[in-house]
C-alpha atoms as a PDB file:
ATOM      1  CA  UNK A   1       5.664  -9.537   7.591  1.00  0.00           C
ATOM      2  CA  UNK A   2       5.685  -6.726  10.016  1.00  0.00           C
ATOM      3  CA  UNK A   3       3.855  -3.592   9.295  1.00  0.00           C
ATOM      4  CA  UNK A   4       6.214  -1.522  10.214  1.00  0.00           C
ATOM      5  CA  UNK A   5       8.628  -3.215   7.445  1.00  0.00           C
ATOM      6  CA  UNK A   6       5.775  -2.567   4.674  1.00  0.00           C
ATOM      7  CA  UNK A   7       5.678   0.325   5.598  1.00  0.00           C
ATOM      8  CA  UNK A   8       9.384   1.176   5.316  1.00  0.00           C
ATOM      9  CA  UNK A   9      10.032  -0.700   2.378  1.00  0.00           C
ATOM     10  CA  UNK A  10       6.805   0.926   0.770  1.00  0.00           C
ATOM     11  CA  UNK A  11       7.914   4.510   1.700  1.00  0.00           C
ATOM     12  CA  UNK A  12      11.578   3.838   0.354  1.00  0.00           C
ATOM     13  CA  UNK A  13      10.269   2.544  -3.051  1.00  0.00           C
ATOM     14  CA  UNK A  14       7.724   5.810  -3.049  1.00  0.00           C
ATOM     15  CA  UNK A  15      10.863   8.013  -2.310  1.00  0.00           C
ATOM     16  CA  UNK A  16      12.782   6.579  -5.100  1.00  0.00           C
ATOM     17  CA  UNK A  17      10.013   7.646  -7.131  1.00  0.00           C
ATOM     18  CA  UNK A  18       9.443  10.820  -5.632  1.00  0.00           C
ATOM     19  CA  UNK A  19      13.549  11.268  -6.261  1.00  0.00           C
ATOM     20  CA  UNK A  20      13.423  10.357  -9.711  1.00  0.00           C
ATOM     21  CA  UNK A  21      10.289  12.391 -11.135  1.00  0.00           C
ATOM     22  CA  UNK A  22      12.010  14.948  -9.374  1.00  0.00           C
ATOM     23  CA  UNK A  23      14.898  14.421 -11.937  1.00  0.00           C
ATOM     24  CA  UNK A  24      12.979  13.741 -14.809  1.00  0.00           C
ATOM     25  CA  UNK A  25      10.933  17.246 -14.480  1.00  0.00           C
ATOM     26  CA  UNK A  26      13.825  19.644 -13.821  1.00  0.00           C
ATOM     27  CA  UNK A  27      15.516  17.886 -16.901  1.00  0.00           C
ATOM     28  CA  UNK A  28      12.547  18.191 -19.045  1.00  0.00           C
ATOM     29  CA  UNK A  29      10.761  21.371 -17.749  1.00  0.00           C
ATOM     30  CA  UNK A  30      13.342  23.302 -16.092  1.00  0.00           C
ATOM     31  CA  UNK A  31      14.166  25.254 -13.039  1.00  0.00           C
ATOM     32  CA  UNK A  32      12.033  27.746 -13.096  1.00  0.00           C
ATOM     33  CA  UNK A  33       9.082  26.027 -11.396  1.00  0.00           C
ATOM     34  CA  UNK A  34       8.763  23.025  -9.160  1.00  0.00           C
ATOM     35  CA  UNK A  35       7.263  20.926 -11.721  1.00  0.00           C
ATOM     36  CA  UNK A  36       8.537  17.780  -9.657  1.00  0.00           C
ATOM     37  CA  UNK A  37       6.724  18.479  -6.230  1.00  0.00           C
ATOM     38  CA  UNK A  38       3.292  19.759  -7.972  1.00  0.00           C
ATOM     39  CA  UNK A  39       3.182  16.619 -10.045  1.00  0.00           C
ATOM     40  CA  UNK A  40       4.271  14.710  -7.081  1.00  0.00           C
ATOM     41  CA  UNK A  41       1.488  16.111  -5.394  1.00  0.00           C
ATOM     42  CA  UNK A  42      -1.178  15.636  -7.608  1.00  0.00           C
ATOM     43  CA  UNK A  43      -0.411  12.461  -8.868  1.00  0.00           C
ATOM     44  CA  UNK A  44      -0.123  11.273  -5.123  1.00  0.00           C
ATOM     45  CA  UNK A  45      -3.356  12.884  -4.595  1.00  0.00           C
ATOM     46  CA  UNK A  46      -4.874  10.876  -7.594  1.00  0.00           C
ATOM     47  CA  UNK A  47      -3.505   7.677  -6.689  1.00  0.00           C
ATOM     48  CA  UNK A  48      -4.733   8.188  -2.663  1.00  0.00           C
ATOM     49  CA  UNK A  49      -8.150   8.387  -4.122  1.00  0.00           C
ATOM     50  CA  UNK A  50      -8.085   5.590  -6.168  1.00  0.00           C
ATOM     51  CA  UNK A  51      -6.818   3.074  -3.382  1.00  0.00           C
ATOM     52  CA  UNK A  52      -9.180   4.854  -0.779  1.00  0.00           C
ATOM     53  CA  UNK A  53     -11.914   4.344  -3.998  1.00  0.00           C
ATOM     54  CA  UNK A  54     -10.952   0.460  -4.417  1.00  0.00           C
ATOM     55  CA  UNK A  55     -11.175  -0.249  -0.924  1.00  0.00           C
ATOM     56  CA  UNK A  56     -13.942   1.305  -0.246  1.00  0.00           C
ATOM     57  CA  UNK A  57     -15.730  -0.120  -3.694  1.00  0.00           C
ATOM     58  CA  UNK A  58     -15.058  -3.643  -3.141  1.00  0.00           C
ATOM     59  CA  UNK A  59     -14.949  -3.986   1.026  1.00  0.00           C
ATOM     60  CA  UNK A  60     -12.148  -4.555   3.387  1.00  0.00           C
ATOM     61  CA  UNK A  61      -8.760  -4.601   1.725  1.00  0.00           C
ATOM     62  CA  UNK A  62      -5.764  -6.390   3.323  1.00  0.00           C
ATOM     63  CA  UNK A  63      -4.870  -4.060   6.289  1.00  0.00           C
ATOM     64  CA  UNK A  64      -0.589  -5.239   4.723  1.00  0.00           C
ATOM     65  CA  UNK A  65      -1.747  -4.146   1.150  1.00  0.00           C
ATOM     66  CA  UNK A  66      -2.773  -0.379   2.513  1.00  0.00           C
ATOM     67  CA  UNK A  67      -0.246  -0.193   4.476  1.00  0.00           C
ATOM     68  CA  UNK A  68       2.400  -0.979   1.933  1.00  0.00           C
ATOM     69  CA  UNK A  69       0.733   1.129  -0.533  1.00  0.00           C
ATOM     70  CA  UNK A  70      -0.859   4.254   1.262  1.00  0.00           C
ATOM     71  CA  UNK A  71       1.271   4.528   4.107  1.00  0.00           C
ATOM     72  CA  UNK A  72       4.505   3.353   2.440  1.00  0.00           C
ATOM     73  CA  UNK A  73       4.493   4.258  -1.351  1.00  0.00           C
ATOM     74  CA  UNK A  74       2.002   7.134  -0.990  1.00  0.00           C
ATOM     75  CA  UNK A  75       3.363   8.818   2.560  1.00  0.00           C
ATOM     76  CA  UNK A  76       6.948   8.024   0.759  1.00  0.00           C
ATOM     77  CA  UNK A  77       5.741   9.950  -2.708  1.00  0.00           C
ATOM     78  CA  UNK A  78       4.282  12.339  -1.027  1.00  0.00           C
ATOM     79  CA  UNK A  79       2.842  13.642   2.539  1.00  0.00           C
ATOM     80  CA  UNK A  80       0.569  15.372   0.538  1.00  0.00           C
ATOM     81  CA  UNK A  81      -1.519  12.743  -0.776  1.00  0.00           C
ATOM     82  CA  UNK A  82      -2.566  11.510   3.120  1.00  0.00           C
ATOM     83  CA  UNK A  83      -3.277  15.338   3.688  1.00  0.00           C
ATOM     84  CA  UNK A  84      -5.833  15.103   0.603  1.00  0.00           C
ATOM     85  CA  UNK A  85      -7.566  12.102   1.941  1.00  0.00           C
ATOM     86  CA  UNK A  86      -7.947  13.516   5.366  1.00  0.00           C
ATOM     87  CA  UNK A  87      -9.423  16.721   3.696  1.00  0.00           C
ATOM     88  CA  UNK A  88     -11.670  14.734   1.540  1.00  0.00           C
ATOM     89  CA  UNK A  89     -12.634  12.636   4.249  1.00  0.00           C
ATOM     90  CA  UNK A  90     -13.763  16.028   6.489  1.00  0.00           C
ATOM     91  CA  UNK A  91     -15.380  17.705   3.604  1.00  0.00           C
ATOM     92  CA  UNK A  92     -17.866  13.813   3.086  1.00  0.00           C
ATOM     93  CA  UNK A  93     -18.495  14.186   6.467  1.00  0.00           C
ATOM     94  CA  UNK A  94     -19.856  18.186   5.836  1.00  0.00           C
ATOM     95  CA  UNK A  95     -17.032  19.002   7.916  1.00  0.00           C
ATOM     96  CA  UNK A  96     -16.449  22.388   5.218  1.00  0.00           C
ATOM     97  CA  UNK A  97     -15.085  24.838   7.928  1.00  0.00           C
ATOM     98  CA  UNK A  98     -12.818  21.958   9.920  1.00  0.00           C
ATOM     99  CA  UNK A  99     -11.051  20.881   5.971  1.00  0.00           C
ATOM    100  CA  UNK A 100     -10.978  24.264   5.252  1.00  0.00           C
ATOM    101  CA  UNK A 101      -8.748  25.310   8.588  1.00  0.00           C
ATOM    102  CA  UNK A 102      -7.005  22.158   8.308  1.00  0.00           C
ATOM    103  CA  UNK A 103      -5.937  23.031   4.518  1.00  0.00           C
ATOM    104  CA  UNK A 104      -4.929  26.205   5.368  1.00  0.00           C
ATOM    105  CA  UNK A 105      -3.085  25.871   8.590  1.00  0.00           C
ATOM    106  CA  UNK A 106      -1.201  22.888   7.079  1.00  0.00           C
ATOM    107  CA  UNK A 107       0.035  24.729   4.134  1.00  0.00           C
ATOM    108  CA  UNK A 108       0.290  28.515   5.463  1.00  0.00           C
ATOM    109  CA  UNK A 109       1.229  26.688   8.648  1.00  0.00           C
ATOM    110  CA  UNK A 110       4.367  24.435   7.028  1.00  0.00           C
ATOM    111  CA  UNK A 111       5.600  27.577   4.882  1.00  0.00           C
ATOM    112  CA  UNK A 112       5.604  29.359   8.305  1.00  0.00           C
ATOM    113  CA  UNK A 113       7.179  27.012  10.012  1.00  0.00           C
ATOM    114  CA  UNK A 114       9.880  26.044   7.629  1.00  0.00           C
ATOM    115  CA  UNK A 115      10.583  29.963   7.427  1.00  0.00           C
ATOM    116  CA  UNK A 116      11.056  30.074  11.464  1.00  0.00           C
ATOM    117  CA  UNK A 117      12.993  26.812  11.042  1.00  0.00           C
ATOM    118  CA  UNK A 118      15.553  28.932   8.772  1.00  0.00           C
ATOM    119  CA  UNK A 119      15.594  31.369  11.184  1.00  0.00           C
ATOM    120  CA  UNK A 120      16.468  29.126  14.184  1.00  0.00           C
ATOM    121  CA  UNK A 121      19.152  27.199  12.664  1.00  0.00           C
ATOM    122  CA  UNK A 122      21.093  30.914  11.538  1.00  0.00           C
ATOM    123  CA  UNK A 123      20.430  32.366  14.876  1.00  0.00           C
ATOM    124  CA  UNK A 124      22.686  28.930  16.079  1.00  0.00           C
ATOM    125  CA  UNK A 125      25.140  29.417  13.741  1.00  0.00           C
END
């Protein structure tokens, strides 16, 4: 199968997920927080460790399986759980100051951007 495909099909199945937690958490915990995304988060941060753990615990995994599941599932739960593995990654390495700017400048650095995104798309109204 081509990895490209696992990949899609493993990023729409992570989506779905991603959609319906989403649901579930604003039903059961409300508005006033986004109890969704942060779980989403997390948990995708969790579950990036553990497959990053397996593989690394018990050799080579099939390049199809982490594709399917990392890129697809994960990058289709959430973004953030590939972000958390590259940190990690850096910070084995005792990379501390390179995580740390990459941490910051990808979260200060989205909310920035999404702000200036805003921005653009009034100013072409």
């Amino acid at each position: 199968m081509p990895n490209l495909f696992l990949v899609m099909l493993g990023g729409a199945i992570g989506a779905g997920f991603r959609y319906h937690l989403s649901r579930v958490a604003l039903e059961q915990m409300g508005a006033a927080f986004p109890w969704g995304t942060w779980i989403a988060n997390l948990l995708g941060g969790l579950l990036m460790g553990l497959l990053a753990g397996i593989a690394l615990r018990d050799g080579p995994v099939d390049d199809p399986l982490l594709l399917f599941l990392g890129v697809g599932m994960l990058g289709g739960f959430t973004t953030f759980s590939a972000f958390s593995l590259e940190a990690a990654q850096m910070i084995q390495r005792g990379e501390l100051i390179v995580a740390a700017a990459y941490a910051v400048s990808s979260v200060a650095g989205s909310v920035m951007l999404l702000f200036i995104g805003f921005w653009l798309a009034r100013a072409t109204a």
